[in-house]
C-alpha atoms as a PDB file:
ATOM      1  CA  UNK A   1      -3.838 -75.556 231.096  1.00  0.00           C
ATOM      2  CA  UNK A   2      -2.337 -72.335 229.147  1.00  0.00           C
ATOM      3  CA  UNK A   3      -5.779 -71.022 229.137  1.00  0.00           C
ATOM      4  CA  UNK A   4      -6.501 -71.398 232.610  1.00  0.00           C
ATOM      5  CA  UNK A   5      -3.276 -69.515 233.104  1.00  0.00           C
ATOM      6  CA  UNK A   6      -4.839 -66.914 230.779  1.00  0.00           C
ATOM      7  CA  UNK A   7      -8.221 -66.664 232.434  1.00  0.00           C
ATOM      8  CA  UNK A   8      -6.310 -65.883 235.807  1.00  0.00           C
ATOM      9  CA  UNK A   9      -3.686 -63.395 234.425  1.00  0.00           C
ATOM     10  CA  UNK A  10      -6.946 -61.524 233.260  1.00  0.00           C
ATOM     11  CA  UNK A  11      -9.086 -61.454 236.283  1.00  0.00           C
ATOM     12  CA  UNK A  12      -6.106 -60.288 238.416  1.00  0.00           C
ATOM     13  CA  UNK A  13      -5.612 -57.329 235.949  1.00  0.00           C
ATOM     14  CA  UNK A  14      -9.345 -56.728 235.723  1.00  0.00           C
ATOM     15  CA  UNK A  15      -9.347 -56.875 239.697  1.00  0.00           C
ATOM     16  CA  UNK A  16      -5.885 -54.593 240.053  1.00  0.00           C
ATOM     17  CA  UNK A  17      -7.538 -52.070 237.390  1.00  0.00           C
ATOM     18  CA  UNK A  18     -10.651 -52.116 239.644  1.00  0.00           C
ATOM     19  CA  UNK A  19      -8.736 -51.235 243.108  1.00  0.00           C
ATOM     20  CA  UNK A  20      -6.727 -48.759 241.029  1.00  0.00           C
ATOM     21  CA  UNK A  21      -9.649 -46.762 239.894  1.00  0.00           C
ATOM     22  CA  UNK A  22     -11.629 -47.315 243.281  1.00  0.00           C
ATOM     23  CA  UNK A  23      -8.241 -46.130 244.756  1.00  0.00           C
ATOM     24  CA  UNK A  24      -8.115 -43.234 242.368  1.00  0.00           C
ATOM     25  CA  UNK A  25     -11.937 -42.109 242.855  1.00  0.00           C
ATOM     26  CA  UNK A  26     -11.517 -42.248 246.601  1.00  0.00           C
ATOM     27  CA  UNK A  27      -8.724 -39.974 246.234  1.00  0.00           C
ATOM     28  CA  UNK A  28     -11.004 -36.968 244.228  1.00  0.00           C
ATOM     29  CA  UNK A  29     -14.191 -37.290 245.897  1.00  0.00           C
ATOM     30  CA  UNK A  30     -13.331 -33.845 247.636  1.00  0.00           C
ATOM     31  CA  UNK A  31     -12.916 -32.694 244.785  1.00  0.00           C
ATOM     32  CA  UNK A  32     -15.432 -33.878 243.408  1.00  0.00           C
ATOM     33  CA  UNK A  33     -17.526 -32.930 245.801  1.00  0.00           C
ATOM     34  CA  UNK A  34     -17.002 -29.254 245.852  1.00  0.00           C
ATOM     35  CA  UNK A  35     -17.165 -29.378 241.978  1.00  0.00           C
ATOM     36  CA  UNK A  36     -20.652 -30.739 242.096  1.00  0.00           C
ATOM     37  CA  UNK A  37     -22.260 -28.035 244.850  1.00  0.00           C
ATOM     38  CA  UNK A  38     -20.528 -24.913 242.743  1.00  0.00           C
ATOM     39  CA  UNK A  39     -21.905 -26.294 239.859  1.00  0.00           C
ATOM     40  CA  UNK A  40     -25.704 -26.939 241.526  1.00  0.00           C
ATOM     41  CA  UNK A  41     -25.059 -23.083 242.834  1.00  0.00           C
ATOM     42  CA  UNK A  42     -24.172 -21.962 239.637  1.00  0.00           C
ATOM     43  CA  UNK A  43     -27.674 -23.441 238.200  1.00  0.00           C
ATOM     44  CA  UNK A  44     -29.392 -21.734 240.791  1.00  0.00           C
ATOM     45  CA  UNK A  45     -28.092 -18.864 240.112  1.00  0.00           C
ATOM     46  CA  UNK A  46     -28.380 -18.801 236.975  1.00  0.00           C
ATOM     47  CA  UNK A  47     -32.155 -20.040 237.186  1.00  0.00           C
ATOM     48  CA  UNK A  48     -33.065 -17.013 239.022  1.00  0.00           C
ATOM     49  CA  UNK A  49     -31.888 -14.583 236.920  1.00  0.00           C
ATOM     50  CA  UNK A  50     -32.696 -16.397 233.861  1.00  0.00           C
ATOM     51  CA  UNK A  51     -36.251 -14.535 234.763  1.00  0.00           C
ATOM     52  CA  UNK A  52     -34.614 -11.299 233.993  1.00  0.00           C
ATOM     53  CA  UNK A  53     -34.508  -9.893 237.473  1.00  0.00           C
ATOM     54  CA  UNK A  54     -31.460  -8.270 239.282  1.00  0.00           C
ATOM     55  CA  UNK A  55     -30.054  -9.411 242.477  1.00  0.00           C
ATOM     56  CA  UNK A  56     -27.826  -7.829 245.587  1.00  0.00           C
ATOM     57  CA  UNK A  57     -24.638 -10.107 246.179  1.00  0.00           C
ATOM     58  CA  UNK A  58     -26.918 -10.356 249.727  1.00  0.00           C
ATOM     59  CA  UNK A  59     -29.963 -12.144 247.705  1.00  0.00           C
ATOM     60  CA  UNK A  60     -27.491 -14.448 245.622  1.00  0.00           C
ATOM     61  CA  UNK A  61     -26.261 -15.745 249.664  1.00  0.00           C
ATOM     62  CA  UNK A  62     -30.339 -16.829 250.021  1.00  0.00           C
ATOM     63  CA  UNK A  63     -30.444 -18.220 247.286  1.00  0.00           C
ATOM     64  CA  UNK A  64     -27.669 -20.302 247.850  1.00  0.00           C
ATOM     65  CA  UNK A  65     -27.631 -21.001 251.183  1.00  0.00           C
ATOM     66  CA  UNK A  66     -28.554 -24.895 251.677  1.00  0.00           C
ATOM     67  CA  UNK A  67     -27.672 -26.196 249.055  1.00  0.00           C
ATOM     68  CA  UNK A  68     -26.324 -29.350 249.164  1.00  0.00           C
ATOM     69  CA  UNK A  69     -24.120 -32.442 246.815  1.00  0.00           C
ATOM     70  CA  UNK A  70     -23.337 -35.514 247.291  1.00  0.00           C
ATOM     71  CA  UNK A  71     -22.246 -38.570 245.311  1.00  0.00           C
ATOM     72  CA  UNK A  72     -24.059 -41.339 244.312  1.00  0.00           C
ATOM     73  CA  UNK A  73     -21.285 -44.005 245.763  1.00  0.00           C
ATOM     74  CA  UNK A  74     -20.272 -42.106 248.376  1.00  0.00           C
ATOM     75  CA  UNK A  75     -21.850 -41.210 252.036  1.00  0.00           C
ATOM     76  CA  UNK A  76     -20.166 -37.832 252.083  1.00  0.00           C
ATOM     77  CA  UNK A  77     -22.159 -34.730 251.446  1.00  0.00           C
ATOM     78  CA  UNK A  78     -21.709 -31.201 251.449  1.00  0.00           C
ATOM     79  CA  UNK A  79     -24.094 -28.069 252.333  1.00  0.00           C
ATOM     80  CA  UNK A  80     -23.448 -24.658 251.835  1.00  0.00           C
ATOM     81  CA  UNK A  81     -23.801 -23.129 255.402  1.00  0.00           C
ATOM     82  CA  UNK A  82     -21.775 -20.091 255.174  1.00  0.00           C
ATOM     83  CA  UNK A  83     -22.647 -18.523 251.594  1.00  0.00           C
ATOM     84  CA  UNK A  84     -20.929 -15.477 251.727  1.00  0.00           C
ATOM     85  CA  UNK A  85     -17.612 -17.623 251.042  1.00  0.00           C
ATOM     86  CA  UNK A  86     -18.930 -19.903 248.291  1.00  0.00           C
ATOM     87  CA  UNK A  87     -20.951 -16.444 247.112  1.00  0.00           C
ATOM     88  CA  UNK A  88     -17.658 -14.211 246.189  1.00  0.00           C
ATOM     89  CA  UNK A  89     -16.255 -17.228 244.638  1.00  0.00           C
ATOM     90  CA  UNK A  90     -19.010 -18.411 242.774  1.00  0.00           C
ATOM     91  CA  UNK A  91     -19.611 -14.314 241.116  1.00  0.00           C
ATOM     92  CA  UNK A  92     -15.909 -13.900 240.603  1.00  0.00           C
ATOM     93  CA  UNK A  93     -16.068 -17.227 238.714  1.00  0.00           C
ATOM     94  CA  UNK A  94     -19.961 -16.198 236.201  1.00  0.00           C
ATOM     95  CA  UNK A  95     -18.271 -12.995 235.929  1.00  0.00           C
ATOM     96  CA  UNK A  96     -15.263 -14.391 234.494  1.00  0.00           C
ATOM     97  CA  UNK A  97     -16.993 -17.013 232.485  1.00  0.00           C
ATOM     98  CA  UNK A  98     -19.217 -14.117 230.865  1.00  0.00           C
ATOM     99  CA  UNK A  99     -22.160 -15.623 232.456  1.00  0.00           C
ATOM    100  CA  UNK A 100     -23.726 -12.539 234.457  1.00  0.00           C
ATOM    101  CA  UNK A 101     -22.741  -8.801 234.451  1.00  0.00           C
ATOM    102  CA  UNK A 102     -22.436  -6.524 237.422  1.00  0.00           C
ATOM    103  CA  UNK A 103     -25.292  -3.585 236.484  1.00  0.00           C
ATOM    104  CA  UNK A 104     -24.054  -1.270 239.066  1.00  0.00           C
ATOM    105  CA  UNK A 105     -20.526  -0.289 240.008  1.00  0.00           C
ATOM    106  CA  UNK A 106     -22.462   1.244 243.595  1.00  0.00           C
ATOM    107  CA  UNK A 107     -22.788  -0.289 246.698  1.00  0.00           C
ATOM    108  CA  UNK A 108     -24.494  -3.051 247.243  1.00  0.00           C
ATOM    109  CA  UNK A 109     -23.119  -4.192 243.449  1.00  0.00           C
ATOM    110  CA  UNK A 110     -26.521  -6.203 241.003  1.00  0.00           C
ATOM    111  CA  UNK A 111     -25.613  -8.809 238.790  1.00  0.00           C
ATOM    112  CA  UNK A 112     -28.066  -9.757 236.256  1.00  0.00           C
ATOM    113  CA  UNK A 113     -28.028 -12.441 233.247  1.00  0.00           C
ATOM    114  CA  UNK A 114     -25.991 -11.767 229.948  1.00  0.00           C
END
């Protein structure tokens, strides 16, 4: 009998941990979300100039434009359709991290690789 008691105690705390994380994970997937597409913009990015070419701030917005995320257990997805937001965010943020370097202090500013 005591170990039937047992076995229930721990399925209801396996099941309560369950609903807690499910619970928690619903919570983030925004931010999840927009994690994911800045980081699959970042790769593109980075991809591009990883050939050793320099881009306008206006050819970084093409190359970002449509690109999408999503989660694997989750519906939801996000696209880029305005990328002149996400753009000034995402080269604020590779500038910061040391990532790229702005080659021109001129209008329209280049970035190119480290």
């Amino acid at each position: 009998m005591a170990g039937f008691v047992v076995k229930v105690v721990l399925f209801a705390v396996t099941i309560t941990f369950l609903l807690a994380w499910g619970y928690i994970k619903q919570q983030r997937k925004t931010e999840e979300l927009f994690n994911q597409l800045y980081r699959k913009c970042e790769e593109k990015i980075i991809k591009e100039l990883s050939n050793g070419e320099v881009f306008t701030s206006k050819e970084v917005e093409k190359i970002i434009h449509g690109t999408k995320a999503s989660l694997f257990w989750s519906k939801n997805k996000l696209q880029v359709t305005d990328s002149k937001i996400v753009m000034k965010h995402l080269l604020t943020d590779l500038l910061n991290k040391g990532l790229i370097v702005e080659v021109s202090k001129s209008n329209p500013k280049k970035y190119k690789l480290k």
